[in-house]
Structure formats: C-alpha cells, structure tokens
Protein backbone atom coordinates (compact mmCIF):
# COMPACT_ATOMS: atom_id res chain seq x y z
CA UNK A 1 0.00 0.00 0.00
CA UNK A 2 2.75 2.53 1.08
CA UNK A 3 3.78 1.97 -3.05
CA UNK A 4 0.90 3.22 -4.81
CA UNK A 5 1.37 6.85 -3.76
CA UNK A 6 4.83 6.83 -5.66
CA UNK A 7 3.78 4.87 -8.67
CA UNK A 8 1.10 7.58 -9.13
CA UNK A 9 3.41 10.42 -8.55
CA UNK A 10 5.56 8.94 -11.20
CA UNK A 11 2.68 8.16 -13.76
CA UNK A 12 1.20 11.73 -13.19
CA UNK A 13 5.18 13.17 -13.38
CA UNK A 14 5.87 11.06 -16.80
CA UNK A 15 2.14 12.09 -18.15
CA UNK A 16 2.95 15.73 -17.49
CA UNK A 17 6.21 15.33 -19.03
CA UNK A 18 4.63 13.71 -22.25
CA UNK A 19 1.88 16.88 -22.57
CA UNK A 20 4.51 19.22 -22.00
CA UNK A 21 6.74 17.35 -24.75
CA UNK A 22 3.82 17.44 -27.10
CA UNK A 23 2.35 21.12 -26.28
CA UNK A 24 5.89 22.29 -27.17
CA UNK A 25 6.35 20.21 -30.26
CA UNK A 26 2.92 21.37 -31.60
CA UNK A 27 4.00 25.13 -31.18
CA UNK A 28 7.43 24.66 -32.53
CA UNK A 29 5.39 23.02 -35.52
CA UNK A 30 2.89 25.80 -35.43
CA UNK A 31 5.68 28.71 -35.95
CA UNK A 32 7.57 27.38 -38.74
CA UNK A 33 10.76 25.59 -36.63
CA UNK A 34 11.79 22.20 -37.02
CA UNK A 35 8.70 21.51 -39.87
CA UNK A 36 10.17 20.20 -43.59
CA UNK A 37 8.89 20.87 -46.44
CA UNK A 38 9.26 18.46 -49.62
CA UNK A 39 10.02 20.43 -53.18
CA UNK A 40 10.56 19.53 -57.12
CA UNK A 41 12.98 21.16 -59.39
CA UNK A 42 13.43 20.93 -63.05
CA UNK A 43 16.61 20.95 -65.01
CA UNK A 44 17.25 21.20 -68.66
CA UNK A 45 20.66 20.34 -68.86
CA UNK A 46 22.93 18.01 -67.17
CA UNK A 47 22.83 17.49 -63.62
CA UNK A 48 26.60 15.55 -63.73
CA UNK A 49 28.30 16.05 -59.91
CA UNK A 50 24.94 16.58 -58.23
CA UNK A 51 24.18 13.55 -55.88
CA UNK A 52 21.65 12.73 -53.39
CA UNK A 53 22.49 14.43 -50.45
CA UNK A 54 23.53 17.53 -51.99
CA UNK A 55 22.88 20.53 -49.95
CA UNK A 56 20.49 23.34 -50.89
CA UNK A 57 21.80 26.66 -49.80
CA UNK A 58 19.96 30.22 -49.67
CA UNK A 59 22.51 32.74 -50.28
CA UNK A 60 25.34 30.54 -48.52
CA UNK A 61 23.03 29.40 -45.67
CA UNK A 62 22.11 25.31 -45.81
CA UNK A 63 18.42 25.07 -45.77
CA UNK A 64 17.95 21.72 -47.14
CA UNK A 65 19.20 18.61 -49.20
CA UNK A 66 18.80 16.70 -52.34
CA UNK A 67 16.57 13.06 -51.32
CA UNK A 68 15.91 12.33 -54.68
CA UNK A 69 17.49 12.67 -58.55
CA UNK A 70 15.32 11.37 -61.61
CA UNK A 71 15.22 11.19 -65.20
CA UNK A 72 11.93 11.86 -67.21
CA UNK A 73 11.71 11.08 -70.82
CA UNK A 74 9.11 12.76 -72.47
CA UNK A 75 7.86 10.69 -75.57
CA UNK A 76 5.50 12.84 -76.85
CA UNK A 77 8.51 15.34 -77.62
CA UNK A 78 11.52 13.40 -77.17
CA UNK A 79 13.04 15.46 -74.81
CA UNK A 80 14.44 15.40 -71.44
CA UNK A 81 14.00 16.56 -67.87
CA UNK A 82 15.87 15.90 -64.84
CA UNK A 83 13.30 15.71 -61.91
CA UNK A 84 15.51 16.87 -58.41
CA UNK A 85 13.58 16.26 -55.21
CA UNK A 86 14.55 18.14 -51.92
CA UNK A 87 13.67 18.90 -48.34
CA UNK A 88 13.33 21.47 -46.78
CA UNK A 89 14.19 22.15 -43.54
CA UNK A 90 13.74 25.86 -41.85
CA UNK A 91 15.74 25.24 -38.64
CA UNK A 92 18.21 27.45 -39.85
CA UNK A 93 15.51 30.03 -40.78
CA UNK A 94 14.55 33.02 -38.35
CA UNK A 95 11.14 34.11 -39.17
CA UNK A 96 9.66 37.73 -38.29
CA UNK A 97 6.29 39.08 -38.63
CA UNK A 98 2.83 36.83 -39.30
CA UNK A 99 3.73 33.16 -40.26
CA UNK A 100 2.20 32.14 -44.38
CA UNK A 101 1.11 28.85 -44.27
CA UNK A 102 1.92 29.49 -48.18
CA UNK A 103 5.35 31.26 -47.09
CA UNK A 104 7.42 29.39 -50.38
CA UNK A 105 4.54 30.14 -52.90
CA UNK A 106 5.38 33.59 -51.65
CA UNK A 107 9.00 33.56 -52.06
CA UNK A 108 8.48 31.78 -55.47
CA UNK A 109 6.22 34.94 -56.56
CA UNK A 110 9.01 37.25 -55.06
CA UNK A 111 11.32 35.66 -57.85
CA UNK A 112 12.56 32.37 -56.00
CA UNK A 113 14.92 29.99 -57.93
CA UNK A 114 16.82 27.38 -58.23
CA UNK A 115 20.42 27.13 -60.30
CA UNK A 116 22.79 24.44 -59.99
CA UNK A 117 26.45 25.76 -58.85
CA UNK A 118 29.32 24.08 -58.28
CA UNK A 119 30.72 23.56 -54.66
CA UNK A 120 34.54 22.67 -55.48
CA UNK A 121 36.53 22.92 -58.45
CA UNK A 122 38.42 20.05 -57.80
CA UNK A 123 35.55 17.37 -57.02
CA UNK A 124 33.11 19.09 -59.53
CA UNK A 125 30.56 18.63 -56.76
CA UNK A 126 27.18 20.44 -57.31
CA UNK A 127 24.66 22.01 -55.08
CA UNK A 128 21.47 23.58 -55.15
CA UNK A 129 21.69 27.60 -54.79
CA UNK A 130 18.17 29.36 -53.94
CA UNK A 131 18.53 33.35 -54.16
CA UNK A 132 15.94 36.04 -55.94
CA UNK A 133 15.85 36.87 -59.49
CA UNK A 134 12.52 39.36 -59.49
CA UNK A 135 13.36 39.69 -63.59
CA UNK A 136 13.84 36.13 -64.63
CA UNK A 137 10.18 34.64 -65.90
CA UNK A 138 8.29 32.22 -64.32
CA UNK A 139 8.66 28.92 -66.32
CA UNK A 140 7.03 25.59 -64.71
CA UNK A 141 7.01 22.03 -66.23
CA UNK A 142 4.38 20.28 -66.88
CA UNK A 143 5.07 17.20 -64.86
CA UNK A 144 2.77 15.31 -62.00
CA UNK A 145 4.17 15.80 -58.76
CA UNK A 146 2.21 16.38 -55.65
CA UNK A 147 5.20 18.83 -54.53
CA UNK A 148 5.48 22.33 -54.56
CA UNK A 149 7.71 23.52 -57.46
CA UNK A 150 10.81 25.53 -57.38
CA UNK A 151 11.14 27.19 -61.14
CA UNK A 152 14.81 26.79 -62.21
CA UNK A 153 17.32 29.58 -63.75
CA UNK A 154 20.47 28.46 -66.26
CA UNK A 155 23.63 28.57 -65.08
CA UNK A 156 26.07 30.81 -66.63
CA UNK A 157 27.68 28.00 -68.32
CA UNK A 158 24.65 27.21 -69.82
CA UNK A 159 23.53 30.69 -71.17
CA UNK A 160 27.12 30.81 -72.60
CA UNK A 161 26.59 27.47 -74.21
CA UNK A 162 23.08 28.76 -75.42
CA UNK A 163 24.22 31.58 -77.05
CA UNK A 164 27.49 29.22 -78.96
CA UNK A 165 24.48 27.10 -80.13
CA UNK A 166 23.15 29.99 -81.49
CA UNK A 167 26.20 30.63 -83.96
CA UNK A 168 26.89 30.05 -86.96
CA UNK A 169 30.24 27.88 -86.94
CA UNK A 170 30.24 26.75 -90.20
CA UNK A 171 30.09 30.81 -91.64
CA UNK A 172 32.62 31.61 -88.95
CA UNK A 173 34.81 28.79 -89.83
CA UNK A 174 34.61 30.48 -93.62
CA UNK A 175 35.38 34.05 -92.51
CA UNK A 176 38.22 33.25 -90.91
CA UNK A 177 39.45 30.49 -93.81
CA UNK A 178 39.13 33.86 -95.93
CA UNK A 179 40.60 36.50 -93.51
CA UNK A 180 43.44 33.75 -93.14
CA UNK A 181 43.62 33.46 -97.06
CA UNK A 182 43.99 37.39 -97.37
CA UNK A 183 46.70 37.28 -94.23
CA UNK A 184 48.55 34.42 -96.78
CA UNK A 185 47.56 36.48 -99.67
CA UNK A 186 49.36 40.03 -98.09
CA UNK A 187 52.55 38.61 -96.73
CA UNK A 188 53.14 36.33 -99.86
CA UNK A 189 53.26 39.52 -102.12
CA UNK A 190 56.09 41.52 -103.59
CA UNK A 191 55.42 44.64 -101.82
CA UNK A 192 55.08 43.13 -98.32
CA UNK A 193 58.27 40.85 -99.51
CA UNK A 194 60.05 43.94 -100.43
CA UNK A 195 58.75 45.80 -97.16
CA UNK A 196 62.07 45.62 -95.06
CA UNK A 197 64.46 46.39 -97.89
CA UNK A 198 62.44 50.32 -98.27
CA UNK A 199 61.94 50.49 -94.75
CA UNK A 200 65.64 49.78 -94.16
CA UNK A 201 66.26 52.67 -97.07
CA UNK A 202 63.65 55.23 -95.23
CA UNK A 203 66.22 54.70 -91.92
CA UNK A 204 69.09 55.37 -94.11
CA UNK A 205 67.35 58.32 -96.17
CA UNK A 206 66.00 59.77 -92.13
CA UNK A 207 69.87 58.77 -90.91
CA UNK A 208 71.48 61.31 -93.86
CA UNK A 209 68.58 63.92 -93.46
CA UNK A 210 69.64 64.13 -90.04
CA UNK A 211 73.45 64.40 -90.31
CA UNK A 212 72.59 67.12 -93.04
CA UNK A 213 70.22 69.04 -90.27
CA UNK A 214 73.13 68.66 -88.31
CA UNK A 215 75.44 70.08 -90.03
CA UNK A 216 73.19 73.17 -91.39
CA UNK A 217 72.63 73.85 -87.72
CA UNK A 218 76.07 74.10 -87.24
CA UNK A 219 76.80 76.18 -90.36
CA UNK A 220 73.76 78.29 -89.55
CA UNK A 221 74.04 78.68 -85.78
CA UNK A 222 76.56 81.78 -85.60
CA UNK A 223 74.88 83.17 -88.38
CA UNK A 224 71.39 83.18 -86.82
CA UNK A 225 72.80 84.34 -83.56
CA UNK A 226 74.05 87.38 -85.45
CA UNK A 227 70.90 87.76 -86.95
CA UNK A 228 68.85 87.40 -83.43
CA UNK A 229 71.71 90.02 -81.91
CA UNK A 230 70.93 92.63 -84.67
CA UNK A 231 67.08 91.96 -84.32
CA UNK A 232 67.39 93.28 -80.56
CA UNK A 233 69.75 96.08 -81.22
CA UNK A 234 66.54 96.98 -84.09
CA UNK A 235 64.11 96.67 -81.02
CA UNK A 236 65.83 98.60 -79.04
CA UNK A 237 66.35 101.48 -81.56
CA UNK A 238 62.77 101.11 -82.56
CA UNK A 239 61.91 101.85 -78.65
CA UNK A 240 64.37 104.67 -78.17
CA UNK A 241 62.75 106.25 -81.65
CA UNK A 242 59.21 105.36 -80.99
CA UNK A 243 58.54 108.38 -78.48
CA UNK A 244 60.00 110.55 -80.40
CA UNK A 245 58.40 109.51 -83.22
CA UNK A 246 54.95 109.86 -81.71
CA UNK A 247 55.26 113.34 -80.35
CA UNK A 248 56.35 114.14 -84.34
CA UNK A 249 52.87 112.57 -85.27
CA UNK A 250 51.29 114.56 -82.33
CA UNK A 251 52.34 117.87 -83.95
CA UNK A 252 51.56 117.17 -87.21
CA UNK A 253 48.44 116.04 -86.25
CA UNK A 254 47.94 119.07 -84.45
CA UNK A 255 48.89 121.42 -88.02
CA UNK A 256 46.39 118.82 -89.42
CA UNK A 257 43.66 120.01 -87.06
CA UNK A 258 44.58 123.38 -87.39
CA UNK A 259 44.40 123.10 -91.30
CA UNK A 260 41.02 121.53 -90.87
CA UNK A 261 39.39 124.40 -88.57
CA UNK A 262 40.81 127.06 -91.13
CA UNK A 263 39.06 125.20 -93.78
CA UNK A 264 36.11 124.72 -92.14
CA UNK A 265 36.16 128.72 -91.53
CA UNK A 266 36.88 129.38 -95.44
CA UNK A 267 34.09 126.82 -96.47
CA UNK A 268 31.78 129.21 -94.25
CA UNK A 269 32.76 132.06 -96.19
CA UNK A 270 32.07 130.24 -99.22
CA UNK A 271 28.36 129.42 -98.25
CA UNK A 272 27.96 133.13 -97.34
CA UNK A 273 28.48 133.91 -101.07
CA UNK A 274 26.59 131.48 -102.32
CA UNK A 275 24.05 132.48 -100.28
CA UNK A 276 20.32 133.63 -102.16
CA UNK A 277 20.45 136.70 -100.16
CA UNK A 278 24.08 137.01 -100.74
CA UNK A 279 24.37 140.76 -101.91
CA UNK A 280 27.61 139.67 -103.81
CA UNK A 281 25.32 137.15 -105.78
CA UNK A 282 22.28 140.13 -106.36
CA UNK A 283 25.75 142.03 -107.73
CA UNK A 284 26.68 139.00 -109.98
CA UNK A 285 23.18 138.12 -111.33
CA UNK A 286 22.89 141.85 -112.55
CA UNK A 287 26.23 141.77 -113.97
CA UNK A 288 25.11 138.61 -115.52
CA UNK A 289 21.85 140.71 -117.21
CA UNK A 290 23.96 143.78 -118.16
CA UNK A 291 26.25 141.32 -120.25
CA UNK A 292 23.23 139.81 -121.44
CA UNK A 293 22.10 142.37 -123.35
CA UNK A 294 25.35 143.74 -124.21
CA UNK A 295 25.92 140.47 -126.26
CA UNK A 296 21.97 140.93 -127.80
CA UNK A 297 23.31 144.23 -129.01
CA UNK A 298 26.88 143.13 -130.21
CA UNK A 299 24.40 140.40 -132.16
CA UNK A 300 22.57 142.66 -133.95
CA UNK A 301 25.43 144.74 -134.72
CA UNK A 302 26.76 141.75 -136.69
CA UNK A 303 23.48 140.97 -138.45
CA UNK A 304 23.49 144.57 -139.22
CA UNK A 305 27.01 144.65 -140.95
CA UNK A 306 26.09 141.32 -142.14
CA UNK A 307 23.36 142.72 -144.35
CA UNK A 308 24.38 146.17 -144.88
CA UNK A 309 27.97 146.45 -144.82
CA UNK A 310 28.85 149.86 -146.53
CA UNK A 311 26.92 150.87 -143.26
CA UNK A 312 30.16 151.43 -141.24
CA UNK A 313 30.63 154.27 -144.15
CA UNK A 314 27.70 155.56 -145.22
CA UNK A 315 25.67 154.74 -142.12
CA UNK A 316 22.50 153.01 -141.87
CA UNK A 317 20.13 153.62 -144.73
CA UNK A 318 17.35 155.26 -142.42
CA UNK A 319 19.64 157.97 -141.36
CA UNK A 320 20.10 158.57 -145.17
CA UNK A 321 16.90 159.14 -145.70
C-alpha cells in the first residue's frame, strides 16, 4: 500500500512530461521551426556532380538537401528533364512578422529559384543555390508531382553554351578560312616581300637627313645668332625712336587740325556767297543781265554789218533818208 502513492506520482510526473513534450512540439510546428517541407525542381541540362544528399543553400546558408534525382523522358517530344527532389528544412531560418502557411509560394512569386552551382573545383561537386531573381520569368514544367515547385534559372555556363548554339560555326569557320587566305595572300606579295628592304632605305634616307640638319645647324648657328643680336639692337632702336616719333605725329596732327578748322572757316565764307540773299550774288546776277544784253546788241550789230555792210561808211540807210 505505502507503493501506490509513488507509482502515481511517477505516472502523473511522466504524463505531465509527455503533454509538455507534445504542447511544445505542436507550437514549434505551429511557428515554422523544425517543420520540412518536400520540393521539385526541373533541369534542362545536365545534372553531372549533383548527388543525393547535396545541400540546398539560400545565399550561402544550408536550408535543405537533395533526397531524390530522376530522369523523365518525355515521348511525346523526345526530350528530357531531370526531376531533383529536396527537403526542406527551416531550422536554420529566423522568421519575423505573421507566419504564411503558403510562405514558399510567396517567395516563389518574389522571384525564388533554383540554379545548380558548383561547390569545389576540384571534385566538380554540385549544389542547389536558392537566391531572388525578381526579372527572370516564371517557367514551370508540366510534370505530375504532388510537390510544390521551385522554377529553375540556367547557369552561366549554360547561357554561354546557349548563345554558342546559337552561332553560326560553319560561316565563322569560312570568314576566318578567308581572312586567313587574305593574311597568306598580303605577306606572300612583292610589296610586303620587299617591305624591309624600303623600310631599311627610309632609316638610311631619315639617318642622312639628319646628319645634313646637323650640319646646317652648325653652319647656320653663328649666323642666326648674329641675326637674333641685330634683331634686338633693331628693337631697341625702334623703342628709343618710338617716343620721339609719336610726339612728331602729335604735332603734325595738331597742323592737321589746325588746317582743318581754317578750312572749315573758309568753307563758311564760301556758303555766305553762295548764299540767295548774298548781296555779292544780287551784284553777280545783274552783272550777268547787263552782259546779257550787251551780247543781244553786239548780235545785232553783226546781223546789221552782215546785211548792210557799206553801213560802217555811209551809215544806216534810215539815217540817209
């Protein structure tokens, strides 16, 4: 009897424990911690060095691994897929803010994908890298899974490889057959053959040009040091001259002026004559009238003795009568 009041103590003690053990796991699963989360991923090229096991990193940070690597072989198409299968796991995840039940179809709208990268040179090891690419489309395969779906981005490799699929080797292969053929074509000639010998004549022709320069500079050098020695005693005559030659132009500038005013005072005088109410030009226009008709009467004189000339001795023929 004295036994039973322990073995219940216990049982209550280890039944406490349990609900306490299972309150806690429920709320751990409730925020996000500890709960794992199965996803699909597509690849369109080769998935060589990736094994099961792999880990699947966001931005460095493990947040999952590869369980499962697959092979699909569409036949309508002929083409194939490599199905990749992960968990995962959001222990090392720190959540803030309202839990989404939907939290990866969020970060898949956000621009979440996935793109093979390689974890060591040496091994050629591959993992799966999650990060955000808000511009890269959302492509999906049509395949039946009951997982969420992680769209997939090309490597680097792979866009390089794209874009070499994309050229045309066979018209590259012929431009540079004919760029080589030109190359062949230029140095085989006579001109390029005979290159060296005229460039090796331009040195000698520059060599001689310059021994000539040389020797003109020397011939030259006293001479245009005479030259430069005269041209400064001619600049310094021209500035001991200059002042006096400028007060010479001052003075006759100043006769000039003087000229001008007494000009200027005759040219008045000039206007005064010409004047209408000049009496020097009432003087003239009589003078002008008085010669007038002196000239009508030195014309009728002539017709006169023109038509009678024994007038000048007998007189006009009225006064005979």
């Amino acid at each position: 009897m004295k036994d039973k009041p322990h073995t219940v103590a216990i049982g209550a003690f280890v039944i406490g424990a349990i609900l306490i053990a299972l309150v806690t796991l429920l709320f751990l699963l409730g925020s996000g911690f500890g709960k794992r989360e199965r996803v699909v991923m597509v690849f369109n090229g080769s998935v060589k060095g990736l094994n099961i096991g792999a880990p699947m990193a966001l931005r460095g940070v493990q947040v999952g691994q590869v369980t499962n690597i697959e092979l699909i072989l569409d036949s309508d198409n002929a083409s194939v897929i490599m199905l990749v299968e992960a968990n995962l796991n959001a222990k090392n995840i720190r959540r803030q803010g309202s839990v989404n039940a939907n939290i990866t179809e969020e970060l898949i709208a956000r621009g979440l994908r996935a793109q093979l990268n390689t974890q060591s040179l040496l091994t050629g090891l591959l993992y799966v890298e999650l990060d955000f690419h808000p511009d890269s489309p959302l492509n999906l395969a049509d395949i039946d899974s009951p997982y969420i779906q992680l769209p997939t981005v090309p490597t680097n490799l792979e866009r390089i490889a794209k874009k070499l699929e994309d050229v045309d080797i066979a018209k590259l292969t012929d431009e540079l057959e004919s760029i080589s053929n030109g190359i062949n074509t230029l140095v085989s000639s006579e001109e390029f053959q005979s290159l060296p010998a005229n460039l090796t004549g331009t040195l000698d022709s520059l060599r001689d040009l310059s021994t000539q320069l040389q020797e003109q500079l020397a011939t030259t050098g006293p001479k245009l040091d005479q030259v430069l020695d005269e041209t400064a005693d001619t600049v310094s005559t021209a500035n001991t001259q200059l002042p006096k030659l400028a007060t010479l132009v001052e003075s006759n500038l100043q006769v000039l002026n003087n000229a001008i005013a007494t000009f200027e005072q005759g040219m008045t005088g000039i206007d005064g004559l010409v004047s209408p109410d000049s009496p020097t030009l009432y003087q003239l226009h009589n003078a002008l009238q008085e010669m007038t008709r002196a000239g009508r009467s030195l014309q009728a004189l002539a017709n006169t003795l023109q038509q009678q000339p024994e007038s000048v001795i007998r007189g006009k023929r009225g006064d005979q009568q």
